[in-house]
N, C-alpha and C. Protein backbone atom coordinates (compact mmCIF):
# COMPACT_ATOMS: atom_id res chain seq x y z
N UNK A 1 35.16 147.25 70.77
CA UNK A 1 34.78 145.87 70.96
C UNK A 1 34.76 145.59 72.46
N UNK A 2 33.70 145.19 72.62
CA UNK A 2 33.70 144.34 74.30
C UNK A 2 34.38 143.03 74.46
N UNK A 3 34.47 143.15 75.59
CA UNK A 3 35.44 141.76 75.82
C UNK A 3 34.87 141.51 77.50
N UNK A 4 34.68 140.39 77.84
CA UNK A 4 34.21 139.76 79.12
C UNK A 4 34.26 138.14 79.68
N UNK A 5 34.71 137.68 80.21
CA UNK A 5 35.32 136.44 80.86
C UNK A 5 33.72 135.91 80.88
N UNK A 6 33.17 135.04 79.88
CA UNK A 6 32.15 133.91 80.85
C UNK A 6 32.60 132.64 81.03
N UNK A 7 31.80 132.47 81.70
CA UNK A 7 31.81 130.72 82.21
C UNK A 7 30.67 129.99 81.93
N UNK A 8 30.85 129.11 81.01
CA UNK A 8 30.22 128.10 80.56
C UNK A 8 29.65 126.82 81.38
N UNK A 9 28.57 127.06 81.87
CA UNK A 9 28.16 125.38 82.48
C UNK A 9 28.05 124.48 81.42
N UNK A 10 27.79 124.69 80.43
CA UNK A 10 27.04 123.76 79.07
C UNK A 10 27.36 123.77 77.67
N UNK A 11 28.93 122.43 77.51
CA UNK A 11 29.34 122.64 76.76
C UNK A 11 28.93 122.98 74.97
N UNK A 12 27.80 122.20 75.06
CA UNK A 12 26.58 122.72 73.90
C UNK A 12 26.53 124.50 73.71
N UNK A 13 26.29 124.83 74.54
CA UNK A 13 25.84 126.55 74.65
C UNK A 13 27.21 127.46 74.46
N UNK A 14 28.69 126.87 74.54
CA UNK A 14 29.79 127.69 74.67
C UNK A 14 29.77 127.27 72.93
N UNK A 15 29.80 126.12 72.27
CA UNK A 15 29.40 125.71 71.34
C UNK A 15 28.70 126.73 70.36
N UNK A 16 27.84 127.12 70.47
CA UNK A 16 26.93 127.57 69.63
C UNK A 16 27.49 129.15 69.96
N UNK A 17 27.56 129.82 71.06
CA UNK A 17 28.21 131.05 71.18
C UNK A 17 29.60 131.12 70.34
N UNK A 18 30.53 129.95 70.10
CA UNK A 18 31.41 130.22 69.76
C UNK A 18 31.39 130.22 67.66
N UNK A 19 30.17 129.90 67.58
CA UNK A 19 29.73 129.74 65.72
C UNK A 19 29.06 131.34 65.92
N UNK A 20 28.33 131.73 67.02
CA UNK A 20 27.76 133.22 66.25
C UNK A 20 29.38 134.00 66.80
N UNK A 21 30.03 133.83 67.18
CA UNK A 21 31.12 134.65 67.29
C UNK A 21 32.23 135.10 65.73
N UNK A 22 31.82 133.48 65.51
CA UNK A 22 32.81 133.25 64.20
C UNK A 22 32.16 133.80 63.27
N UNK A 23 30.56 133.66 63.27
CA UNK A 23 29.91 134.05 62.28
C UNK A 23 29.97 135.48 62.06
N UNK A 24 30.15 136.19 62.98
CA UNK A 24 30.22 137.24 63.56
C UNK A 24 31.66 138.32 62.60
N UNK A 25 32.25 137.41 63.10
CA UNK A 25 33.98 138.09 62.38
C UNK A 25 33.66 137.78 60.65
N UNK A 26 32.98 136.47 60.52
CA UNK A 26 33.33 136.53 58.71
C UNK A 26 32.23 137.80 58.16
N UNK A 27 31.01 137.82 59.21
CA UNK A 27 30.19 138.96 58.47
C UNK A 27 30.80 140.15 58.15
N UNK A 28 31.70 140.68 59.99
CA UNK A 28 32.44 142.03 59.27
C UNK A 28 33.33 142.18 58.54
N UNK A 29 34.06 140.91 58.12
CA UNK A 29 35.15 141.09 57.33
C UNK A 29 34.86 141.14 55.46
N UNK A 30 33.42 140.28 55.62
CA UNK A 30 33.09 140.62 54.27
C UNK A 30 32.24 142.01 54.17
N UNK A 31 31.28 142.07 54.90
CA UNK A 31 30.70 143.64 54.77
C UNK A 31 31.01 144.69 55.56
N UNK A 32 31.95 144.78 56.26
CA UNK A 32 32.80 145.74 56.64
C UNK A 32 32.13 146.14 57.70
N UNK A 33 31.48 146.00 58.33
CA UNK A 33 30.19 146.38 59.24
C UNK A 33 30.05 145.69 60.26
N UNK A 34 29.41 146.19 60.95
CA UNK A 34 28.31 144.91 62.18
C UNK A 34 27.07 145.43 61.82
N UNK A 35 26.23 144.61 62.35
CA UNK A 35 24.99 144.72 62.09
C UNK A 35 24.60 145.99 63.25
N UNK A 36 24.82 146.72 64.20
CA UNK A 36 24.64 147.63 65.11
C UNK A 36 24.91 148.44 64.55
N UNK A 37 26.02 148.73 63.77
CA UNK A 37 26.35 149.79 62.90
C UNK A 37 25.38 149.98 61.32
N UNK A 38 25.07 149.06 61.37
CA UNK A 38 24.13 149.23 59.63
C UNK A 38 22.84 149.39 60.18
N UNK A 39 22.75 148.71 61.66
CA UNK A 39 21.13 149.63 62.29
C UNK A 39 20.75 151.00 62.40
N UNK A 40 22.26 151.35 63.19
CA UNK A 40 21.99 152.79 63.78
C UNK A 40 22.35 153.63 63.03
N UNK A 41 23.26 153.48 61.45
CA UNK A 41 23.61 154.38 60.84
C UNK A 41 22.50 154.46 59.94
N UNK A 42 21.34 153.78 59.52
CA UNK A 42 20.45 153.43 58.70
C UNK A 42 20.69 152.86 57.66
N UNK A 43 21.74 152.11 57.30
CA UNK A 43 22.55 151.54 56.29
C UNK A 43 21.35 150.66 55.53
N UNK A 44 20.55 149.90 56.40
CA UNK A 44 19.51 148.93 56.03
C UNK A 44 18.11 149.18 56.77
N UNK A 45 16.89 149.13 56.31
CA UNK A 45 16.05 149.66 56.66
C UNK A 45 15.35 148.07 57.20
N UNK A 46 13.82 147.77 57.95
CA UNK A 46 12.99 146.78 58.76
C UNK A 46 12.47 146.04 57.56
N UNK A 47 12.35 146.85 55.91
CA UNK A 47 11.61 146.07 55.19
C UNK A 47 13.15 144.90 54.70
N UNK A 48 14.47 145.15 54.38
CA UNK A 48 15.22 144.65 54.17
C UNK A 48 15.58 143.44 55.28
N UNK A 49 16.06 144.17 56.57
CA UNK A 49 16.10 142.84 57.26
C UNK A 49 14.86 141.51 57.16
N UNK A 50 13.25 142.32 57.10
CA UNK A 50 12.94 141.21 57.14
C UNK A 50 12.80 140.43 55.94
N UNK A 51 12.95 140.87 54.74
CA UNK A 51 13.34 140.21 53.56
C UNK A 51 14.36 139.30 53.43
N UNK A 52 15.73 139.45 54.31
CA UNK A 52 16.97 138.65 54.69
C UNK A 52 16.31 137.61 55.81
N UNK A 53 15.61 137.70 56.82
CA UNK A 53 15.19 136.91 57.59
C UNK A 53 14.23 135.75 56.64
N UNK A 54 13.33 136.08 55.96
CA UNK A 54 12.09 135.19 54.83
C UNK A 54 13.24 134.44 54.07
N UNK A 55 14.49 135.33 53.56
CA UNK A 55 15.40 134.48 52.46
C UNK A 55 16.16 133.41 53.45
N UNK A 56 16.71 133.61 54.29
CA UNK A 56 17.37 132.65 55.46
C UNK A 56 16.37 131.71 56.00
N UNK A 57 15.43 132.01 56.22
CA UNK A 57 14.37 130.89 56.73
C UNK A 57 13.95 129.93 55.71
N UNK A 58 13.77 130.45 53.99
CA UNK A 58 13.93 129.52 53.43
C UNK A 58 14.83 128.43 53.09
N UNK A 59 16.05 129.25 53.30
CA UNK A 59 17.17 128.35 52.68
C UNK A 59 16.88 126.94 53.95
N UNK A 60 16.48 127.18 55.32
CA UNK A 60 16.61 126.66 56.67
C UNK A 60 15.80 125.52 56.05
N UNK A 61 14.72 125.57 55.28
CA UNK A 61 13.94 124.67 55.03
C UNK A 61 14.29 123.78 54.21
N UNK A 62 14.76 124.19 52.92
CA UNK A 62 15.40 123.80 51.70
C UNK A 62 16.45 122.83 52.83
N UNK A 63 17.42 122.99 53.60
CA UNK A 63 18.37 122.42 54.52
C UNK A 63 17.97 121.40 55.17
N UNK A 64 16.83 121.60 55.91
CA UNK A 64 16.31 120.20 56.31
C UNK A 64 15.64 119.58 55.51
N UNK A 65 14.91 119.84 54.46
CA UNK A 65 14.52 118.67 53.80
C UNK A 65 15.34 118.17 52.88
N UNK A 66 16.47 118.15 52.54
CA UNK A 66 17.73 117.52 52.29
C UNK A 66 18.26 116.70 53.07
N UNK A 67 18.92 116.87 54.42
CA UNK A 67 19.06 116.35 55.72
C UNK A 67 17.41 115.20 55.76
N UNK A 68 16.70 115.47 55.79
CA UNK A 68 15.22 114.28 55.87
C UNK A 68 15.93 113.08 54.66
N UNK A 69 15.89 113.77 53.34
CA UNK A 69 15.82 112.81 52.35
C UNK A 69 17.28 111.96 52.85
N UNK A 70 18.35 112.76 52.98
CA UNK A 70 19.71 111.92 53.09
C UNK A 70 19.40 111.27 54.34
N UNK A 71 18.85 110.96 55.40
CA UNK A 71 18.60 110.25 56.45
C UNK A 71 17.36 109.04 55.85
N UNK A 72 16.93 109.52 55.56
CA UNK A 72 15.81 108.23 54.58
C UNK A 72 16.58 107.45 53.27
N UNK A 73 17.86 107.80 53.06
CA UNK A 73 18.01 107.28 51.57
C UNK A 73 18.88 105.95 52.64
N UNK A 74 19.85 106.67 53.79
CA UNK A 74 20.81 105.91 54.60
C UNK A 74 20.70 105.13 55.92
N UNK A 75 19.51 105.69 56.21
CA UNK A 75 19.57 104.72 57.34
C UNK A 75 17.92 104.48 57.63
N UNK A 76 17.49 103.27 58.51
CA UNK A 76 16.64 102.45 58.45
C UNK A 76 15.55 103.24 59.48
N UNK A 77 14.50 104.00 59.32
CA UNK A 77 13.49 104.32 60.38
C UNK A 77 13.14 102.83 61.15
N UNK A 78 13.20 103.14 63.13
CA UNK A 78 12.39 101.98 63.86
C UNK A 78 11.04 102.46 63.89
């Protein structure tokens, strides 16, 4: 594991580094892996990832148009 001191100008951006970090630990702890290791060992092949990328991009959609409707049910468009 690497390890390296940054410095954050932008508390937004330490933010979001600090969710793929987390995201990061629950992935290997449930699939035992990193994703560098399921690349280079061939664990998962380009047609799979991009099948996981199409399934995640949908759910992304399914997500905001939920988020749309619950913002239209609660509060007033100007």
């Amino acid at each position: 594991m690497n390890r390296r001191k940054i410095i954050f100008r932008d508390p937004v951006v330490e933010r979001v580094v600090d969710k793929f970090i987390s995201r990061s630990d629950i992935g290997h702890r449930k699939y035992g892996t990193t994703l560098h290791e399921e690349r280079t060992m061939k664990v998962k092949g380009l047609l799979k990832y991009l099948n996981d990328i199409q399934e995640e991009l949908m759910d992304a959609i399914l997500y905001i148009q939920t988020a749309r409707e619950e913002i239209v049910e609660n509060y007033e468009e100007d």
